[in-house]
PDB file of N, CA and C in Angstrom:
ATOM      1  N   UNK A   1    -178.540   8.114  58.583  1.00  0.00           N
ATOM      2  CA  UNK A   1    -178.694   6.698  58.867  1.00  0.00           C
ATOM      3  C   UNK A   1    -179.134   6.545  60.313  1.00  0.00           C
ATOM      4  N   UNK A   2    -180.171   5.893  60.861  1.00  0.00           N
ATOM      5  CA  UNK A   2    -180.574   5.375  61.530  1.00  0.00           C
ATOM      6  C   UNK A   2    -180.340   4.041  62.347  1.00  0.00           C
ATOM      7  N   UNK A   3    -179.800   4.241  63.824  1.00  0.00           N
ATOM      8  CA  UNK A   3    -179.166   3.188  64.725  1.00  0.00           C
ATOM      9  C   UNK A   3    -180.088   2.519  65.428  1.00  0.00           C
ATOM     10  N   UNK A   4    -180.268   1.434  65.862  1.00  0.00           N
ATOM     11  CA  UNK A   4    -180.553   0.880  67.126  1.00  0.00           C
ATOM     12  C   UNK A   4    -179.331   0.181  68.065  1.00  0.00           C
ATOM     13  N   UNK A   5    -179.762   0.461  69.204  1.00  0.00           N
ATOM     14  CA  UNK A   5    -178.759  -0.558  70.595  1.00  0.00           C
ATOM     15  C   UNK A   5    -179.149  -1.930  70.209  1.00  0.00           C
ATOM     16  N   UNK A   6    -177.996  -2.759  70.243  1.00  0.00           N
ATOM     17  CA  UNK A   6    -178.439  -3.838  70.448  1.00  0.00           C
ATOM     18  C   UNK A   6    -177.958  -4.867  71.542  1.00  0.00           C
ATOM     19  N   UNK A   7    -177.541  -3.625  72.218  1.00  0.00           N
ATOM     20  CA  UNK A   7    -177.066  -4.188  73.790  1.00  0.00           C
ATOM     21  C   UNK A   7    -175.127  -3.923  74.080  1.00  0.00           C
ATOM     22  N   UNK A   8    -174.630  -3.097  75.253  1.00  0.00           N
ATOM     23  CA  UNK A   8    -173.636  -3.439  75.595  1.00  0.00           C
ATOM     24  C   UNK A   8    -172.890  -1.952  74.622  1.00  0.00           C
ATOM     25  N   UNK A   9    -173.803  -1.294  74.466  1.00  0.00           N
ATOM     26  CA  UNK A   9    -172.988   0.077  73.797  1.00  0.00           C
ATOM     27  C   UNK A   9    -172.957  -0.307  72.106  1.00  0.00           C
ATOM     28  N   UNK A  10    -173.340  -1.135  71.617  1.00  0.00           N
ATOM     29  CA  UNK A  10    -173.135  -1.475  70.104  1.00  0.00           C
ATOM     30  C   UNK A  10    -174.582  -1.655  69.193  1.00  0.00           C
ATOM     31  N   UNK A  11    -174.345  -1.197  68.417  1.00  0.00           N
ATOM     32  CA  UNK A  11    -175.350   0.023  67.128  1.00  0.00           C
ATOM     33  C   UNK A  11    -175.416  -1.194  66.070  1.00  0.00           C
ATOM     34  N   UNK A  12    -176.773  -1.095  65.642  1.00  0.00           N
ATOM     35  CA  UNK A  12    -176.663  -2.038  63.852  1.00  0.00           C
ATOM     36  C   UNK A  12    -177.789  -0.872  62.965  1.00  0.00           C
ATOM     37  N   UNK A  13    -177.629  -0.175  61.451  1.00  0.00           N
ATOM     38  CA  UNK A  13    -178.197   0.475  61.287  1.00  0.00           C
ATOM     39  C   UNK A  13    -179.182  -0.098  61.188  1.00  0.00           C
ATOM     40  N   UNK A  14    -180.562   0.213  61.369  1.00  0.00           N
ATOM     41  CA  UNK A  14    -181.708  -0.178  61.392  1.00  0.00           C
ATOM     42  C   UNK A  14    -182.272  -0.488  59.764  1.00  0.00           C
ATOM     43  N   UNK A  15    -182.324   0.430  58.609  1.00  0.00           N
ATOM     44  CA  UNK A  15    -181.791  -0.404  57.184  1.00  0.00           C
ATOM     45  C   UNK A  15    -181.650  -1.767  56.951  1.00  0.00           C
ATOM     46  N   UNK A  16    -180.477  -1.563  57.713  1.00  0.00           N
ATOM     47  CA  UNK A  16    -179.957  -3.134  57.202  1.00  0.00           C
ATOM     48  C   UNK A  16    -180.626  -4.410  57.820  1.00  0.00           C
ATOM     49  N   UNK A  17    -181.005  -4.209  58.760  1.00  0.00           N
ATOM     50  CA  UNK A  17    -181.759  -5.467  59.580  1.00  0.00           C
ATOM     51  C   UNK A  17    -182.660  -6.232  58.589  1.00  0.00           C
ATOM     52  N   UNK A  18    -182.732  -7.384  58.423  1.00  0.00           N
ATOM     53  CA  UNK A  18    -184.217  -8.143  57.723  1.00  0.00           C
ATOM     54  C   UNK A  18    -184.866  -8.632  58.423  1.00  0.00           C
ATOM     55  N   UNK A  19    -183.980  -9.678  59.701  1.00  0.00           N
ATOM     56  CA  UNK A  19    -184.807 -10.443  60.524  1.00  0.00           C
ATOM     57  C   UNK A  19    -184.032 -10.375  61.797  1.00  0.00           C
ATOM     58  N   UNK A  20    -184.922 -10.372  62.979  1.00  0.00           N
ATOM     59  CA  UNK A  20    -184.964 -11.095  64.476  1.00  0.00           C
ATOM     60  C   UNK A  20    -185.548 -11.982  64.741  1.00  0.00           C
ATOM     61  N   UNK A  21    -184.433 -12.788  65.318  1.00  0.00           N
ATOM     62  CA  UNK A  21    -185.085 -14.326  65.485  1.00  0.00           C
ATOM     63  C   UNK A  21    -184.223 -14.772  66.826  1.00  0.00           C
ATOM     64  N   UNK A  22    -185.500 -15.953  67.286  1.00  0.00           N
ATOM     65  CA  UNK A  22    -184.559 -16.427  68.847  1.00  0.00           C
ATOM     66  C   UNK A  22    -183.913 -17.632  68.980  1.00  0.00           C
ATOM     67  N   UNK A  23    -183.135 -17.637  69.110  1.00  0.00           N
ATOM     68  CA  UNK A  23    -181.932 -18.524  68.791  1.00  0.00           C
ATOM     69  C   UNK A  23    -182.064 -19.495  69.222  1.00  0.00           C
ATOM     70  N   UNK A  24    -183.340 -19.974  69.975  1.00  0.00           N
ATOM     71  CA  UNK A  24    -183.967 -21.615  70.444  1.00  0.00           C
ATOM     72  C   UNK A  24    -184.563 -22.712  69.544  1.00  0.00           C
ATOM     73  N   UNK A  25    -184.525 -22.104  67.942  1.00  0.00           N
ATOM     74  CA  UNK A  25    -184.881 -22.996  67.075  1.00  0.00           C
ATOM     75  C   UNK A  25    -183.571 -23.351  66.236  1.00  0.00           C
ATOM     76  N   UNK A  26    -184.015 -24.883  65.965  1.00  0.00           N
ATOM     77  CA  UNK A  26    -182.886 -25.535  65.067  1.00  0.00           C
ATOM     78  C   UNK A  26    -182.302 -24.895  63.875  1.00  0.00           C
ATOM     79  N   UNK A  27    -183.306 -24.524  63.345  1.00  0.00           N
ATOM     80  CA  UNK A  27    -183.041 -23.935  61.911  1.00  0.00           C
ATOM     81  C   UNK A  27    -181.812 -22.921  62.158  1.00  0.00           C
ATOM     82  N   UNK A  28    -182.719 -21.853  63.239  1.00  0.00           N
ATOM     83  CA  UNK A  28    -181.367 -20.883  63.778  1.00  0.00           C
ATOM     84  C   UNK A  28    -180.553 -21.095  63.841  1.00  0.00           C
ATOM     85  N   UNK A  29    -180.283 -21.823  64.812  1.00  0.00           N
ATOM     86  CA  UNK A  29    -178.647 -22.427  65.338  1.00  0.00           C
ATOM     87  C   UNK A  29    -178.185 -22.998  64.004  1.00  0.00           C
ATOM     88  N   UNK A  30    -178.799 -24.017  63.070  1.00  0.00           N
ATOM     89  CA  UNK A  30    -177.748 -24.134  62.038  1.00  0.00           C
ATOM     90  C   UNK A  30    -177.347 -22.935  61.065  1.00  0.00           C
ATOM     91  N   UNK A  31    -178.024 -22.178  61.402  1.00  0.00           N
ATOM     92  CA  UNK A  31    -178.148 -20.277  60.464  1.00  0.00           C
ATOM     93  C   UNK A  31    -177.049 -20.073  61.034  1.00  0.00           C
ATOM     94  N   UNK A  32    -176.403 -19.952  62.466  1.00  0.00           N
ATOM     95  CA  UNK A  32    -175.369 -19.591  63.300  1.00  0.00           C
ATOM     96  C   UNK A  32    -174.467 -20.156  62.941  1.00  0.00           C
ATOM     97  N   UNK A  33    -174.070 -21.711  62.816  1.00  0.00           N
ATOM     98  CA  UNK A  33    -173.419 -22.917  62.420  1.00  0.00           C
ATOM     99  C   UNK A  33    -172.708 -22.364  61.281  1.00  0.00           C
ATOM    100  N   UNK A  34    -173.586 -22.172  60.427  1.00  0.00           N
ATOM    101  CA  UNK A  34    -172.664 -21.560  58.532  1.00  0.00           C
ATOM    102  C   UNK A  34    -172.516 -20.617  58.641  1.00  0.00           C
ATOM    103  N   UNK A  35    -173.173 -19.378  59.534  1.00  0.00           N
ATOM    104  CA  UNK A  35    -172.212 -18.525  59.255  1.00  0.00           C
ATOM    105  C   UNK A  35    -170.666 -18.149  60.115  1.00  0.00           C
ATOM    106  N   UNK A  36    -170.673 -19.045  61.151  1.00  0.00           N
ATOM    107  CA  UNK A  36    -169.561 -19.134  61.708  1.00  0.00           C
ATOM    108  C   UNK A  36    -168.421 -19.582  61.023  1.00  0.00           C
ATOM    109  N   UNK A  37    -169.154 -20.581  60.350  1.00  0.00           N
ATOM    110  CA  UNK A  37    -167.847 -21.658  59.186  1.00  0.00           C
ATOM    111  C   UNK A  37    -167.182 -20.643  58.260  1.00  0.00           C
ATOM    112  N   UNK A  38    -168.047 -19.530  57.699  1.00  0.00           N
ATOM    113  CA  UNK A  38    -167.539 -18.892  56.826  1.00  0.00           C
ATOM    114  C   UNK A  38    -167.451 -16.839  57.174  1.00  0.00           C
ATOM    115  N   UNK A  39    -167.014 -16.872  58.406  1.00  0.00           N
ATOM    116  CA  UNK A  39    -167.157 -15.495  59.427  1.00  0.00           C
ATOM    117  C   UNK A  39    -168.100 -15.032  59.096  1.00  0.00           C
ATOM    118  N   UNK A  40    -168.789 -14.490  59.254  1.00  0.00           N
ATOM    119  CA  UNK A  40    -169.535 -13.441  59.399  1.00  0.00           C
ATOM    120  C   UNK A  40    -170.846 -13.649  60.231  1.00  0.00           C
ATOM    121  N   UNK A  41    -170.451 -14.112  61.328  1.00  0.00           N
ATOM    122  CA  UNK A  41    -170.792 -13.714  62.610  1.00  0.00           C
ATOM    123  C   UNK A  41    -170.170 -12.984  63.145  1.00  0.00           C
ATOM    124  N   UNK A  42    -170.877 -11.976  64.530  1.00  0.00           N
ATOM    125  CA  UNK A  42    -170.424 -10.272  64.851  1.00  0.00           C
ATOM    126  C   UNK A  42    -171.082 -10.895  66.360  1.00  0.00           C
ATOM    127  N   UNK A  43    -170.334 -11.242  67.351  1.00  0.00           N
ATOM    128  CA  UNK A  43    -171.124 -11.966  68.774  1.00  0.00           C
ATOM    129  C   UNK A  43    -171.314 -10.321  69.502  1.00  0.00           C
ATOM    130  N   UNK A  44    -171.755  -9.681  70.519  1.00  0.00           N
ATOM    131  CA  UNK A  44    -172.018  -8.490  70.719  1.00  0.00           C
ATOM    132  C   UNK A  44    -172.844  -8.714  71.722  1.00  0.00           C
ATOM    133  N   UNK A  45    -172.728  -9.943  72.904  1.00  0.00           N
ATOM    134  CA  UNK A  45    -173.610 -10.552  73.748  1.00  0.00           C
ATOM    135  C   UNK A  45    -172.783 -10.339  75.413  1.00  0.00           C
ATOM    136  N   UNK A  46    -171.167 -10.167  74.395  1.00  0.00           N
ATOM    137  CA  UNK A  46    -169.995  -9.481  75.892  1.00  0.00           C
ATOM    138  C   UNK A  46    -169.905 -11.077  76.988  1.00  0.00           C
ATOM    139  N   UNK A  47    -170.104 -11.888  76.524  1.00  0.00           N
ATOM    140  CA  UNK A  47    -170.386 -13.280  77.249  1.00  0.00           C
ATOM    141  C   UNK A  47    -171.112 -13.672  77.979  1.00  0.00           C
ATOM    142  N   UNK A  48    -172.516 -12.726  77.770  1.00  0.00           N
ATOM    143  CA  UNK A  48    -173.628 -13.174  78.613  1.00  0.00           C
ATOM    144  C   UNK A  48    -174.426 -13.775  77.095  1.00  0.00           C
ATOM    145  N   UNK A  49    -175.633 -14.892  77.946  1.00  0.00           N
ATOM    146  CA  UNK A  49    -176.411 -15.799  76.946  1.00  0.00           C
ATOM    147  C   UNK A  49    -176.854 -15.005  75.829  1.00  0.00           C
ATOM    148  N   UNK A  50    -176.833 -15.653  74.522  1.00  0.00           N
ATOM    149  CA  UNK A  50    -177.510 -14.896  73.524  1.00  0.00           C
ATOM    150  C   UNK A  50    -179.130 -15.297  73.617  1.00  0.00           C
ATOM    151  N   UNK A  51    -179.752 -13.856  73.592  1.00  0.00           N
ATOM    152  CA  UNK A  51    -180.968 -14.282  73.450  1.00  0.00           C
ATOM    153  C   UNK A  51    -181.654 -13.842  72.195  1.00  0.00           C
ATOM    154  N   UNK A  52    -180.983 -13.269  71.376  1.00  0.00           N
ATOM    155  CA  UNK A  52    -181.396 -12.905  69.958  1.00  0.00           C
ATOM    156  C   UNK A  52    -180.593 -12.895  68.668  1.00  0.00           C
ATOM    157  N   UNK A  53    -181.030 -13.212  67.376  1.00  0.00           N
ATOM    158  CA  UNK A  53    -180.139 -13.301  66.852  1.00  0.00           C
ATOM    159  C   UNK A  53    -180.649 -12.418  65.272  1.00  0.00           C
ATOM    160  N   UNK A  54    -179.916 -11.557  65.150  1.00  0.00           N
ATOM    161  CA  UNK A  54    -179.976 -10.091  64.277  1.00  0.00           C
ATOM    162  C   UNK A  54    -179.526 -10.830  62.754  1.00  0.00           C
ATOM    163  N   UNK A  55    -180.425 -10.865  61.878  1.00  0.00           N
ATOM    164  CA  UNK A  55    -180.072 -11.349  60.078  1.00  0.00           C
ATOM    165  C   UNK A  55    -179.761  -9.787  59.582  1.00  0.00           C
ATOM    166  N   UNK A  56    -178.649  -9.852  58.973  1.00  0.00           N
ATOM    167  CA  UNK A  56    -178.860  -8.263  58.476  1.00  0.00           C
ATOM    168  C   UNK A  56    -178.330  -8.595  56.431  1.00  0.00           C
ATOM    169  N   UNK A  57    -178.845  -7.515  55.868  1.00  0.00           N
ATOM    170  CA  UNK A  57    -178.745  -7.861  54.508  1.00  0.00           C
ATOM    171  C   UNK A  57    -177.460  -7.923  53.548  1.00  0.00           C
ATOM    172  N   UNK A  58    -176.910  -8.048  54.063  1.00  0.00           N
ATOM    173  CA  UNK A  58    -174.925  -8.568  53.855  1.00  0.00           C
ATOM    174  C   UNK A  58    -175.094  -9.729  54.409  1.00  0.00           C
ATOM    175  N   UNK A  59    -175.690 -10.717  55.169  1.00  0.00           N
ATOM    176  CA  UNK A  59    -175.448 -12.086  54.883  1.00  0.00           C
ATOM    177  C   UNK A  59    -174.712 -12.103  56.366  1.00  0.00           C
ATOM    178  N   UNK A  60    -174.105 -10.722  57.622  1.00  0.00           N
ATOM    179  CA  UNK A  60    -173.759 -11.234  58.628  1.00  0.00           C
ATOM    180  C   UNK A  60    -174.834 -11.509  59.959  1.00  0.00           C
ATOM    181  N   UNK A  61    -174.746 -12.514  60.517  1.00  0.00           N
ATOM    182  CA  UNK A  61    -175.243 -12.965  61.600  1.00  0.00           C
ATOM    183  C   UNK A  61    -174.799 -11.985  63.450  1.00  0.00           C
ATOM    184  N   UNK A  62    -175.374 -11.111  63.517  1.00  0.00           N
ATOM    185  CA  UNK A  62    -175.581 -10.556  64.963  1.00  0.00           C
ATOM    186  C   UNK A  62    -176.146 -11.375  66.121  1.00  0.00           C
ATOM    187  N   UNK A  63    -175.503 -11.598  66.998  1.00  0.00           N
ATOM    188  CA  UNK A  63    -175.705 -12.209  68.475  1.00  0.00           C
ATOM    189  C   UNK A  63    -175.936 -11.375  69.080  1.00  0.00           C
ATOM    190  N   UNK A  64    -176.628 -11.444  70.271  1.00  0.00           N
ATOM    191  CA  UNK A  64    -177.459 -10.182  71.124  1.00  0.00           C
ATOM    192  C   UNK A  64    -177.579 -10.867  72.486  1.00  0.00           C
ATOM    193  N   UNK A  65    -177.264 -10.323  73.544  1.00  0.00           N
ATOM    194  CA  UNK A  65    -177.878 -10.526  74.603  1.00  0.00           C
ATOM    195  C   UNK A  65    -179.292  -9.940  75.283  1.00  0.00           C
ATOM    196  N   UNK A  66    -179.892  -8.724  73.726  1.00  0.00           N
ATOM    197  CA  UNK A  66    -181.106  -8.292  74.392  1.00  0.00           C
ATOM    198  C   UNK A  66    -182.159  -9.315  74.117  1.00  0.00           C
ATOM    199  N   UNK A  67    -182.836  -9.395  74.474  1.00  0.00           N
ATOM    200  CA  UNK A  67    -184.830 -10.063  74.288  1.00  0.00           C
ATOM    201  C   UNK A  67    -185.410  -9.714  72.962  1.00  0.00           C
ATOM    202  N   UNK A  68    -185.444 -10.430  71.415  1.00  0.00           N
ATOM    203  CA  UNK A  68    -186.426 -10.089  70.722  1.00  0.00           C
ATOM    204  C   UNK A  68    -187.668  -9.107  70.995  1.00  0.00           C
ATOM    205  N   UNK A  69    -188.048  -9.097  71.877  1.00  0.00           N
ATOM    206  CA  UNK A  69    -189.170  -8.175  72.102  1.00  0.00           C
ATOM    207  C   UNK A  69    -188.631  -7.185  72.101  1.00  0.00           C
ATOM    208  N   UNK A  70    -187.405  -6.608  73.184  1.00  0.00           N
ATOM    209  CA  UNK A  70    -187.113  -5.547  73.278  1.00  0.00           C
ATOM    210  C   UNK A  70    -185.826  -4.860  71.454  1.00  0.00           C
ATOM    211  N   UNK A  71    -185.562  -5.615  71.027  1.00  0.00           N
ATOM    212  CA  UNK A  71    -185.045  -5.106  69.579  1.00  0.00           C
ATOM    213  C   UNK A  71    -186.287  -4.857  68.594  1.00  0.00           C
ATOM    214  N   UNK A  72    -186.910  -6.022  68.653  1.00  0.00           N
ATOM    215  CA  UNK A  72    -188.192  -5.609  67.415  1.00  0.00           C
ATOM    216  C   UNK A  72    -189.062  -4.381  68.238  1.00  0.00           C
ATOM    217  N   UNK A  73    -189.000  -4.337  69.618  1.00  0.00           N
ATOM    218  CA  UNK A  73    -189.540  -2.490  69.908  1.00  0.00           C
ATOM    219  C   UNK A  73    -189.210  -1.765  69.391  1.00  0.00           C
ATOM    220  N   UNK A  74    -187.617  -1.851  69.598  1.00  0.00           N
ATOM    221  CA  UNK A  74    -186.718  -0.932  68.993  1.00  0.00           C
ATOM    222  C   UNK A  74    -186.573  -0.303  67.418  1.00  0.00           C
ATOM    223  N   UNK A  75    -187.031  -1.392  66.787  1.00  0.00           N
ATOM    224  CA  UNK A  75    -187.148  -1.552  65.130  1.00  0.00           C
ATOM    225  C   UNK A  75    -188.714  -0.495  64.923  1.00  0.00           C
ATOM    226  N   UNK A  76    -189.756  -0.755  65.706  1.00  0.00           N
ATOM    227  CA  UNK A  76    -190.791  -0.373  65.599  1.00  0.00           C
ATOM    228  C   UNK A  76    -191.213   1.117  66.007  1.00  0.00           C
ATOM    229  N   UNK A  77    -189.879   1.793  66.160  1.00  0.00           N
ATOM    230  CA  UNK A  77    -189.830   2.964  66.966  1.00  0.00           C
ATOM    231  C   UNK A  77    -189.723   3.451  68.149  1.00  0.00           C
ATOM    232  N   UNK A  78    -190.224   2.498  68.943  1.00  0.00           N
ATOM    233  CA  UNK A  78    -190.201   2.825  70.309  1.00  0.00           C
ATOM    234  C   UNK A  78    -188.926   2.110  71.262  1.00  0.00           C
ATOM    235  N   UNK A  79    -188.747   3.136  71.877  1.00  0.00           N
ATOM    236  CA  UNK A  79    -187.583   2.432  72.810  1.00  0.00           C
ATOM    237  C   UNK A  79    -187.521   1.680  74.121  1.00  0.00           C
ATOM    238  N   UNK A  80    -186.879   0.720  73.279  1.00  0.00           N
ATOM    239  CA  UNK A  80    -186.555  -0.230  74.652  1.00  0.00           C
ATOM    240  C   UNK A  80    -186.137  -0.622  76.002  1.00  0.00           C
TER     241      UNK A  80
END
């Protein structure tokens, strides 16, 4: 199985990922909204701003303090 960083020492297998997305659109934030209501949000941002937000295929919501650019590098092979 295959890892990426997604900031702060913490791993999501790369598999499971579907989507990266930046957490400045509405839609997002209400994506964040329900899955908070019903857990499965995983925050992993250590209390600095989230700037990304990780869909993975179990339905939980990942918070990130890295840069979309630099995770979808990461996804794409190359490191960030």
């Amino acid at each position: 199985m295959d890892f990426i960083d997604v900031g702060f020492g913490n791993y999501v297998a790369r598999s499971r990922i579907v989507a990266v997305a930046s957490p400045d659109s509405l839609p997002v934030r209400r994506l964040v909204q329900d899955a908070k209501s019903v857990n499965r949000v995983i925050d992993v941002s250590c209390g600095k701003k989230t700037k990304s937000v990780i869909l993975t295929d179990s339905e939980h919501v990942i918070l990130s303090a890295l840069d979309t650019f630099e995770i979808s590098g990461s996804l794409n092979g190359g490191a960030a």
